[in-house]
Protein backbone atom coordinates (compact mmCIF):
# COMPACT_ATOMS: atom_id res chain seq x y z
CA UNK A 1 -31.54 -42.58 -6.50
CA UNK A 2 -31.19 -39.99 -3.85
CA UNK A 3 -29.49 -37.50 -5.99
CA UNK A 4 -32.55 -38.03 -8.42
CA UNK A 5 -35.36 -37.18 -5.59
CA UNK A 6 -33.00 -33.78 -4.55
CA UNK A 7 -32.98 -33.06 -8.30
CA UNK A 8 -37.05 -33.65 -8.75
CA UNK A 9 -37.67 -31.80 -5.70
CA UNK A 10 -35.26 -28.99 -6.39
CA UNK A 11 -36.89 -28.57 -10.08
CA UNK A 12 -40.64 -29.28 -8.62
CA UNK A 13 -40.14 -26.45 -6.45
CA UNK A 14 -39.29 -23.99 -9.52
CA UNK A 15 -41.92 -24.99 -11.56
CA UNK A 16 -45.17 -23.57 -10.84
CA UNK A 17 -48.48 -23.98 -13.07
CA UNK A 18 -50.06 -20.71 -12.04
CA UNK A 19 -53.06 -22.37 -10.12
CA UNK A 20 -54.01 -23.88 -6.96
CA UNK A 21 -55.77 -26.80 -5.41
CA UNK A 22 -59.02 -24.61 -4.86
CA UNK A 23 -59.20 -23.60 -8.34
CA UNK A 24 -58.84 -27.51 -9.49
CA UNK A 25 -61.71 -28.73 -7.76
CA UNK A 26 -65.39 -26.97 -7.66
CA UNK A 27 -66.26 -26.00 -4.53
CA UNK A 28 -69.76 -27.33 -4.71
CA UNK A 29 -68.97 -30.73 -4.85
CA UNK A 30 -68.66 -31.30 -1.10
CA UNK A 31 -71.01 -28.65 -0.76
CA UNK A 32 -74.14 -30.56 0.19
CA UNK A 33 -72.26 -33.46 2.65
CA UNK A 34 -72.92 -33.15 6.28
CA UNK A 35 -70.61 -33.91 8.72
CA UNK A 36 -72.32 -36.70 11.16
CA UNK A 37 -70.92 -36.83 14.05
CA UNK A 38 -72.02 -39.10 16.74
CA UNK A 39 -70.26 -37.47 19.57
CA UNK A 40 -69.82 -33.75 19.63
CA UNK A 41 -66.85 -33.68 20.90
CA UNK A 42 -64.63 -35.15 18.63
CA UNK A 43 -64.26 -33.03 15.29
CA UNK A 44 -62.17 -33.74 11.61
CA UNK A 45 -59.67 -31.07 11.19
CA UNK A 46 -57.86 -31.43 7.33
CA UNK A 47 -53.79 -31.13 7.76
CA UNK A 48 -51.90 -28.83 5.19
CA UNK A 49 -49.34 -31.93 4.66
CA UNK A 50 -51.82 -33.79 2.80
CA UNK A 51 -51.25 -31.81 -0.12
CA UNK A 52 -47.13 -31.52 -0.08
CA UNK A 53 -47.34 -33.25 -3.31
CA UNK A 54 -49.47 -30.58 -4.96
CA UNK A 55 -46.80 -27.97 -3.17
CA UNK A 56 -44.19 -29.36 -4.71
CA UNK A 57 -45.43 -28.87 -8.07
CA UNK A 58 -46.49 -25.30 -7.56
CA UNK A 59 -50.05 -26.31 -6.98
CA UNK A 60 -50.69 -25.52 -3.74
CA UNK A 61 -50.96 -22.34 -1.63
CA UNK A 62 -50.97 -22.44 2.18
CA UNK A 63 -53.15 -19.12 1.59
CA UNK A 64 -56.07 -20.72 -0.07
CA UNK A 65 -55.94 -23.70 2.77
CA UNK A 66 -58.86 -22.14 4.60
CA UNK A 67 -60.77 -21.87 1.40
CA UNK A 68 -60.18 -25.60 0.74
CA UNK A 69 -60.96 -26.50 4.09
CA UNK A 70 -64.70 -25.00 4.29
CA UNK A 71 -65.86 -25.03 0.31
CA UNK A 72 -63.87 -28.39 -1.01
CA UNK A 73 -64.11 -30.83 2.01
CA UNK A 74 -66.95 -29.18 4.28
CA UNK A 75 -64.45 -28.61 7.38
CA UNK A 76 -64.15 -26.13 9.88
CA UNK A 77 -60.72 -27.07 11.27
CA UNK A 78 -57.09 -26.31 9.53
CA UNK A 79 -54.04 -28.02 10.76
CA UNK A 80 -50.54 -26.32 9.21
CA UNK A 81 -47.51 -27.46 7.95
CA UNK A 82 -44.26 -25.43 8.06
CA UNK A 83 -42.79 -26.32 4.89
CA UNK A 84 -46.23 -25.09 3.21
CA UNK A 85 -45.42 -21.77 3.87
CA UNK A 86 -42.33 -21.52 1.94
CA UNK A 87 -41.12 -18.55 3.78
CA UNK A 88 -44.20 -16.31 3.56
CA UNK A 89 -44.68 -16.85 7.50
CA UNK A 90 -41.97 -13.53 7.77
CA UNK A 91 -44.60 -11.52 6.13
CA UNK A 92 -47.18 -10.06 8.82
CA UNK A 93 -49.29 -8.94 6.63
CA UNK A 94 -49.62 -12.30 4.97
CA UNK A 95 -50.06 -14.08 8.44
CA UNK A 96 -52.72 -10.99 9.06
CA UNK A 97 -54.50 -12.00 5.57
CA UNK A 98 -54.68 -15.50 6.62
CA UNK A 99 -55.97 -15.23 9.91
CA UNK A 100 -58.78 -13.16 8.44
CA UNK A 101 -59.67 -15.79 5.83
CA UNK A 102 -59.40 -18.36 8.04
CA UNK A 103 -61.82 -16.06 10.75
CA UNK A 104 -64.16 -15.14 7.52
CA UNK A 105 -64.32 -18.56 6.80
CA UNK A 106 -65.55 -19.86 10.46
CA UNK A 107 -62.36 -21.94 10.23
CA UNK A 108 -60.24 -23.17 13.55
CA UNK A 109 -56.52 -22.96 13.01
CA UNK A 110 -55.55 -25.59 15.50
CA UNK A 111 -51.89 -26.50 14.68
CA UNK A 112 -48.62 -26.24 12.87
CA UNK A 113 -46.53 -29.17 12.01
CA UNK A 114 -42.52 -27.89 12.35
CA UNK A 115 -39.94 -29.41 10.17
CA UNK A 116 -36.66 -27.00 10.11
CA UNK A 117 -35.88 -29.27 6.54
CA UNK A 118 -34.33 -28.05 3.49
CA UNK A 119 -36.74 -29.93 0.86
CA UNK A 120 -34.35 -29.20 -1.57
CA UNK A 121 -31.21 -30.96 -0.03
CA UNK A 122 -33.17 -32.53 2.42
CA UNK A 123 -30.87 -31.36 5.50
CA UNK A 124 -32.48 -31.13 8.48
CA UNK A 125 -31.53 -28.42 11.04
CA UNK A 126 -30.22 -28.39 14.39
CA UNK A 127 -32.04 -30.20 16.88
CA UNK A 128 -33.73 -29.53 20.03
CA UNK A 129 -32.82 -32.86 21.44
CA UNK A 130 -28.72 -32.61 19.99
CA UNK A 131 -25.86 -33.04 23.16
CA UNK A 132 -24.79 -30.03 21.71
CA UNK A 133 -25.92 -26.97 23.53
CA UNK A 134 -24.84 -24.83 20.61
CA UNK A 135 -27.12 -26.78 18.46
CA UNK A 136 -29.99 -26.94 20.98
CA UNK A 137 -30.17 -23.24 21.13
CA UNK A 138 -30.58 -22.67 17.88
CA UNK A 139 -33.09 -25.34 17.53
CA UNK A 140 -35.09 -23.06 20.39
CA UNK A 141 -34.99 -19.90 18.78
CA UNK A 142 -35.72 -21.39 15.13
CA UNK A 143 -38.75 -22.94 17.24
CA UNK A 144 -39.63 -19.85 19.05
CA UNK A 145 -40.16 -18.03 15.73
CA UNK A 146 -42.80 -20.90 15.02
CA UNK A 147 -44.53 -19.76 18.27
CA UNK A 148 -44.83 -16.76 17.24
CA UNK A 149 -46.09 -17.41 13.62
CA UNK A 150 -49.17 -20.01 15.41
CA UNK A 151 -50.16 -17.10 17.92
CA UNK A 152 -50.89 -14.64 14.47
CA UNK A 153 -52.93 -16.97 13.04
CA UNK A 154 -54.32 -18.39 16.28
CA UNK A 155 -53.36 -22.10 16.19
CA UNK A 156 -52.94 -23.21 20.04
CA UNK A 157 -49.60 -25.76 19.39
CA UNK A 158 -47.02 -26.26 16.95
CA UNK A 159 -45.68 -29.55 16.65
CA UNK A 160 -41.83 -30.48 17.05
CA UNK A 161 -39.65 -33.25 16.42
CA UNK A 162 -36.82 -34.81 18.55
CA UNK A 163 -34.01 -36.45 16.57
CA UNK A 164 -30.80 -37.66 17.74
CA UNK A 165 -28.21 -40.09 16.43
CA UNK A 166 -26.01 -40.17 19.91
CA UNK A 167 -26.56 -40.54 23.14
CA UNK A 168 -28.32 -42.48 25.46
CA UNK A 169 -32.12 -42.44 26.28
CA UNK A 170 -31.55 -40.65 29.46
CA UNK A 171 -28.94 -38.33 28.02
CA UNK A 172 -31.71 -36.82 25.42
CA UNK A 173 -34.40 -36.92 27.60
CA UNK A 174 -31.92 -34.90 29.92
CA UNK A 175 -31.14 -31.96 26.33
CA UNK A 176 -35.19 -32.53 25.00
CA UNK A 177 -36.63 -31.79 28.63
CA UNK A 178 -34.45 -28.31 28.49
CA UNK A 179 -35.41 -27.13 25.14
CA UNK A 180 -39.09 -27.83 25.72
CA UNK A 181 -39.29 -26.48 28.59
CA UNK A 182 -37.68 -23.22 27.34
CA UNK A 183 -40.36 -23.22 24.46
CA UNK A 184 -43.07 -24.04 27.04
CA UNK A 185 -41.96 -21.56 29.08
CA UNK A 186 -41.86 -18.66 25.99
CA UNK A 187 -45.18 -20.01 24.40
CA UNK A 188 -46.92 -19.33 27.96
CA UNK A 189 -46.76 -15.73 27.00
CA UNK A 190 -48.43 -16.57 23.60
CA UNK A 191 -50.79 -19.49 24.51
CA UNK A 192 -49.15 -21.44 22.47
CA UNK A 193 -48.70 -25.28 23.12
CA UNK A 194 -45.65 -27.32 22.52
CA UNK A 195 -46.15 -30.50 21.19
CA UNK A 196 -44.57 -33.87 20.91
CA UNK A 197 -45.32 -35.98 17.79
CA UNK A 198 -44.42 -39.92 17.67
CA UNK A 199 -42.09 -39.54 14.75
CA UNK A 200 -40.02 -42.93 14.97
CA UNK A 201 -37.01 -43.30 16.87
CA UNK A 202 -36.94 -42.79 20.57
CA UNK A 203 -40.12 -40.99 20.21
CA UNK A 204 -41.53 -43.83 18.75
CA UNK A 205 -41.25 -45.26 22.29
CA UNK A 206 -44.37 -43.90 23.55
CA UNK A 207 -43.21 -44.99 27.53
CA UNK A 208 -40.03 -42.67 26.78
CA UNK A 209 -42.23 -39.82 25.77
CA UNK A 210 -44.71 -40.01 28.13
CA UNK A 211 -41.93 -39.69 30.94
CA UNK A 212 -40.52 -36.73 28.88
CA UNK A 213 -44.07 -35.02 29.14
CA UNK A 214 -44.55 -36.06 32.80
CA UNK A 215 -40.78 -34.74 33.79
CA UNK A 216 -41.57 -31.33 31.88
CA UNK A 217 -45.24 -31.21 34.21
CA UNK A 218 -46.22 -28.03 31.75
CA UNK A 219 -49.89 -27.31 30.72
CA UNK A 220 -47.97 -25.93 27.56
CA UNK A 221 -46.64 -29.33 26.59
CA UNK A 222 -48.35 -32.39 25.39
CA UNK A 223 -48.50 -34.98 22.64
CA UNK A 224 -49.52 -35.52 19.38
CA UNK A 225 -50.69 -39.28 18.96
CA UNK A 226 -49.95 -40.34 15.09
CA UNK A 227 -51.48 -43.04 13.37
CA UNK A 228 -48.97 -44.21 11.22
CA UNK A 229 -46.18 -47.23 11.20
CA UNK A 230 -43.42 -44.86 10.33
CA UNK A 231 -44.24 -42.94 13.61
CA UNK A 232 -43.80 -45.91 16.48
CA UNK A 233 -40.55 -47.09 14.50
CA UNK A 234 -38.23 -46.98 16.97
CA UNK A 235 -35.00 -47.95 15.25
CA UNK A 236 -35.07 -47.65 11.43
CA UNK A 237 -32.55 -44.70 9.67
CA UNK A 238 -33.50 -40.92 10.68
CA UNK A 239 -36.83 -40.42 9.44
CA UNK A 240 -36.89 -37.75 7.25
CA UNK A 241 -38.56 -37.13 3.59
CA UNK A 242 -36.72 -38.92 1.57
CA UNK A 243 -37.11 -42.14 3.57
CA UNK A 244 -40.25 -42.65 4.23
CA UNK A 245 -40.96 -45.98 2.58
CA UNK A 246 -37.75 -47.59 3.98
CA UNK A 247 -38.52 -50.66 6.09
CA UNK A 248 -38.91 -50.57 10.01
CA UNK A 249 -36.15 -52.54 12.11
CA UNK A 250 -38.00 -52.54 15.88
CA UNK A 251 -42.21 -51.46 15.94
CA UNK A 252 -43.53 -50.07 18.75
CA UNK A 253 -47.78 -51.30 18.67
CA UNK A 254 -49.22 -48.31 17.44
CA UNK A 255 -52.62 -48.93 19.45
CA UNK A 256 -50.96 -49.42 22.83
CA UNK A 257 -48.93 -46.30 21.93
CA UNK A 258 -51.69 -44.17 21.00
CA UNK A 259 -53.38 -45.09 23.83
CA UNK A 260 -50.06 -43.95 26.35
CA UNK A 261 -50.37 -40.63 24.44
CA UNK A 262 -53.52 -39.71 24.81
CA UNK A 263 -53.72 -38.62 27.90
CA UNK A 264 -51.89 -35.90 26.85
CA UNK A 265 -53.16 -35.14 23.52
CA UNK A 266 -53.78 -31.48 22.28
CA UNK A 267 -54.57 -33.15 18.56
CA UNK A 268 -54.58 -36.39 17.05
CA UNK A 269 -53.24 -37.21 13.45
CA UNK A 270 -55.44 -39.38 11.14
CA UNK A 271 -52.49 -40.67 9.06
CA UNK A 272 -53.45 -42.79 6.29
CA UNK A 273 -51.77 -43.80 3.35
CA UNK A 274 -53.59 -46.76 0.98
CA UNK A 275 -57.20 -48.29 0.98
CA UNK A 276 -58.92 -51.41 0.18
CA UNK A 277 -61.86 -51.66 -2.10
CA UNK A 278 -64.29 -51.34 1.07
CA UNK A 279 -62.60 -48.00 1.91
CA UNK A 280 -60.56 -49.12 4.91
CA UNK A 281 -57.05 -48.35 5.31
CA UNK A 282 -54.63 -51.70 4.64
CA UNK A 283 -51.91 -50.19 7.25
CA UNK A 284 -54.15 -49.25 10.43
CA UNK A 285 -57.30 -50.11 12.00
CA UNK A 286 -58.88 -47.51 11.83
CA UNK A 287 -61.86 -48.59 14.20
CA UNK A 288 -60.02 -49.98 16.71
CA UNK A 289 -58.00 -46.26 16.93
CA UNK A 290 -61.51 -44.50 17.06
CA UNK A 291 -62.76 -46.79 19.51
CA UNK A 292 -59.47 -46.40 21.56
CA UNK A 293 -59.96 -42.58 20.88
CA UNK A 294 -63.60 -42.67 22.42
CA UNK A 295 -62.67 -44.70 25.23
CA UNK A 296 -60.41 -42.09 26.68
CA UNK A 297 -61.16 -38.22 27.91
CA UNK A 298 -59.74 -36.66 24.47
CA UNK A 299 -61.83 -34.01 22.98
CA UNK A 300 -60.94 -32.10 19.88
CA UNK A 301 -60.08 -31.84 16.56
CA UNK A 302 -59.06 -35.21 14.60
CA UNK A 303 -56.83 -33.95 11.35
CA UNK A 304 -56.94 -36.34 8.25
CA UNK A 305 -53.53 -36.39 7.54
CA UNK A 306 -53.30 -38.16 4.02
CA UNK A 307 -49.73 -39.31 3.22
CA UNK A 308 -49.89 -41.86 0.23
CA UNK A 309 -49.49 -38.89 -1.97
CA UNK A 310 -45.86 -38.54 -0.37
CA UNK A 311 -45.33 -42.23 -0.52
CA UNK A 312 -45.85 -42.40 -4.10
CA UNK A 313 -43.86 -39.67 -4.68
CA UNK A 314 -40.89 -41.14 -3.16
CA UNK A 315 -41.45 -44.95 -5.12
CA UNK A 316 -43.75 -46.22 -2.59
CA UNK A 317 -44.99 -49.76 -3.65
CA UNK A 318 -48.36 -49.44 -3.41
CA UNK A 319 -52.28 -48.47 -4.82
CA UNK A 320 -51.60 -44.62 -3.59
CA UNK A 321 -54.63 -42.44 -4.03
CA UNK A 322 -53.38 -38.68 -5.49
CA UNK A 323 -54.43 -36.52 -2.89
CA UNK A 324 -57.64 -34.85 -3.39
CA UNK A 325 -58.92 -39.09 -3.34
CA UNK A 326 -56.83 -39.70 -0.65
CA UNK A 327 -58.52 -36.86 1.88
CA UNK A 328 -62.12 -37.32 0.70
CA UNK A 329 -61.33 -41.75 1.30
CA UNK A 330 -60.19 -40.76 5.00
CA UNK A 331 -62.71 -38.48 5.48
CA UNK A 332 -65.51 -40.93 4.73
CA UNK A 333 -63.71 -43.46 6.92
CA UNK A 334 -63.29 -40.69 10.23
CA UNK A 335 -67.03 -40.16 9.60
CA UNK A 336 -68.28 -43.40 9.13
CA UNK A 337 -66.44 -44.67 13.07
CA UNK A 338 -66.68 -41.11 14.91
C-alpha cells in the first residue's frame, strides 16, 4: 500500500493539466459575500495546504494563491505552505512577483508552513530536535533559508516541526531549545517569527511545549495552536503524509491544549476535515474553540486549513469534501462563531 501512495504521488507530481485552481472556479462567485465579523480583531486567513491535493495533480500554483485568496473566497490573508512552492522559492524574482501580487491584491502574507519532506519518497529531513548535532545543524540552515524566503514575501513566522524517535523529553527539549533559539536569534534580523506547531508526538503535549517556549523567553518564538486530532497525538507512528489517517495511541484534549498555546500564539490553524449535514465539523467543536479563542488576548489572523482533501487522498474513511467545498464549508462555519 505504501509503495502504491509513493508511486501515485511520484506520477501526480509529473502530470500537470495546464490550469490552475483560479482558472477552475469564477471569481465572481464569492464576489458579493461579506465577511461579518463580530470582533475586529480576529480575521480568516485561507492556508496554501488546503489545496495539496489540487498540487499534486498539477492544479495548483502557489503563484496564483493571492489571486484565489481575494477573488475566489473574499480573503485578505494568505498562509503558505513549503511544499507548494516546489522549489520556485530559489527564484527572487518569483518571490519579488509574488510579493507584488500579493501587495496589488491588499493581501497579508502571514505565514509559511515548513516541511523539509520529499513528497515523492516521503523522507523527511534532518531534524531540528535530532541528538545529533550534525543533523541539527543542518535542520537550522535548511530552516534559515525558510526565513529568508517569509521576509521576501513579508510573512512574519514560518512554522517548524520537532520530530524525534530517541531520547527523552528533557533530552529534546535540551537539542529543540538550541536550534530555535539559533533561528530566533537569525530571524531577529529579518522579523521573522519562529513558530511551534502541535504536530503529534511530544509536541502534542502542549505542557512540554509551552515550557520549550517559556525556556527559549524570545519575542521571535511562539506557537501555532492546531485544531486537529492528529496534532495533540502524543504517541501514534511519526506523523508524516502518508499516515495521516492512522489511529491515535495516547490524545492530548485538544481544547485544554489550545488553550495552553494561546498565550503564545502568532496564528491559529482552523483544521477541519469532514462535516455534518448542518455544516459543523464531526471531529472538533468548533464553537467551543472560537469561544476558547475569544476568551483569551489572541488577535489575528485565523487560517482555514481544510485537510479532508488529504485524508481522502490517502484512503481516509470518511464523507471528505474535495477542496474548493471543503474551504468555502469552514469558511461559513469561522464566520458564522467569530
Amino acid at each position: 500500500m505504501e509503495n502504491q501512495k509513493r508511486k501515485f504521488m511520484k506520477n501526480s507530481l509529473k502530470y500537470t493539466m495546464g490550469f490552475s485552481l483560479a482558472s477552475t472556479i469564477p471569481s465572481f462567485i464569492f464576489s458579493s459575500c461579506k465577511q461579518k465579523l463580530k470582533d475586529l480583531n480576529l480575521k480568516i486567513s485561507l492556508q496554501a495546504y488546503s489545496f495539496a491535493p489540487l498540487l499534486m495533480s498539477g492544479k495548483f500554483d502557489i503563484m496564483d494563491f493571492p489571486e484565489i485568496v481575494r477573488n475566489t473566497y473574499g480573503l485578505n490573508g494568505a498562509e503558505y505552505w513549503s511544499i507548494a512552492f516546489m522549489n520556485k522559492e530559489k527564484d527572487k524574482n518569483f518571490l519579488s512577483e509574488l510579493n507584488k501580487k500579493s501587495e496589488d491584491l491588499g493581501i497579508s502574507n502571514t505565514i509559511i508552513l515548513v516541511d523539509d519532506i520529499n513528497i515523492q519518497t516521503m523522507e523527511q529531513g534532518p531534524s531540528l530536535a535530532s541528538l545529533k548535532k550534525e543533523e541539527r545543524t543542518k535542520a537550522i540552515e535548511y530552516h534559515k533559508h525558510w526565513i529568508e524566503v517569509a521576509s521576501k514575501i513579508n510573512c512574519h513566522s514560518i512554522r517548524v516541526n520537532l520530530k524525534s524517535d530517541v531520547g527523552s523529553e528533557e533530552d529534546i527539549l535540551e537539542t529543540s531549545g538550541e536550534s530555535i533559539s539559533k533561528l530566533a536569534e537569525y530571524g531577529s534580523s529579518y522579523g521573522v517569527s519562529t513558530i511551534v506547531e502541535n504536530h503529534g508526538g511530544l509536541t502534542g503535549n502542549a505542557k512540554w511545549l509551552v515550557k520549550l517556549i517559556k525556556e527559549i523567553n524570545s519575542d521571535f518564538v511562539g506557537t501555532l495552536p492546531d485544531f486537529g486530532n492528529n496534532g495533540f497525538c502524543m504517541k501514534r507512528e511519526r506523523l508524516d503524509l502518508s499516515n495521516l489517517t492512522k489511529p491515535c495511541d495516547q490524545q492530548y484534549d485538544k481544547y485544554e491544549g489550545v488553550k495552553e498555546l494561546l498565550p503564545f500564539a502568532k496564528g491559529i490553524s482552523a483544521k477541519s476535515h469532514e462535516f455534518d449535514d448542518k455544516g459543523n465539523d464531526i471531529n472538533t467543536d468548533f464553537e467551543k474553540m472560537i469561544n476558547i479563542i475569544k476568551e483569551s488576548s489572541y488577535e489575528g489572523y485565523i487560517a482555514i486549513e481544510y485537510e479532508g482533501g488529504m485524508l481522502n487522498l490517502f484512503g481516509g474513511k470518511g464523507n471528505y469534501l474535495a477542496p474548493h467545498e471543503g474551504v468555502i464549508a469552514t469558511k461559513t462555519l469561522l464566520e458564522k462563531l467569530i
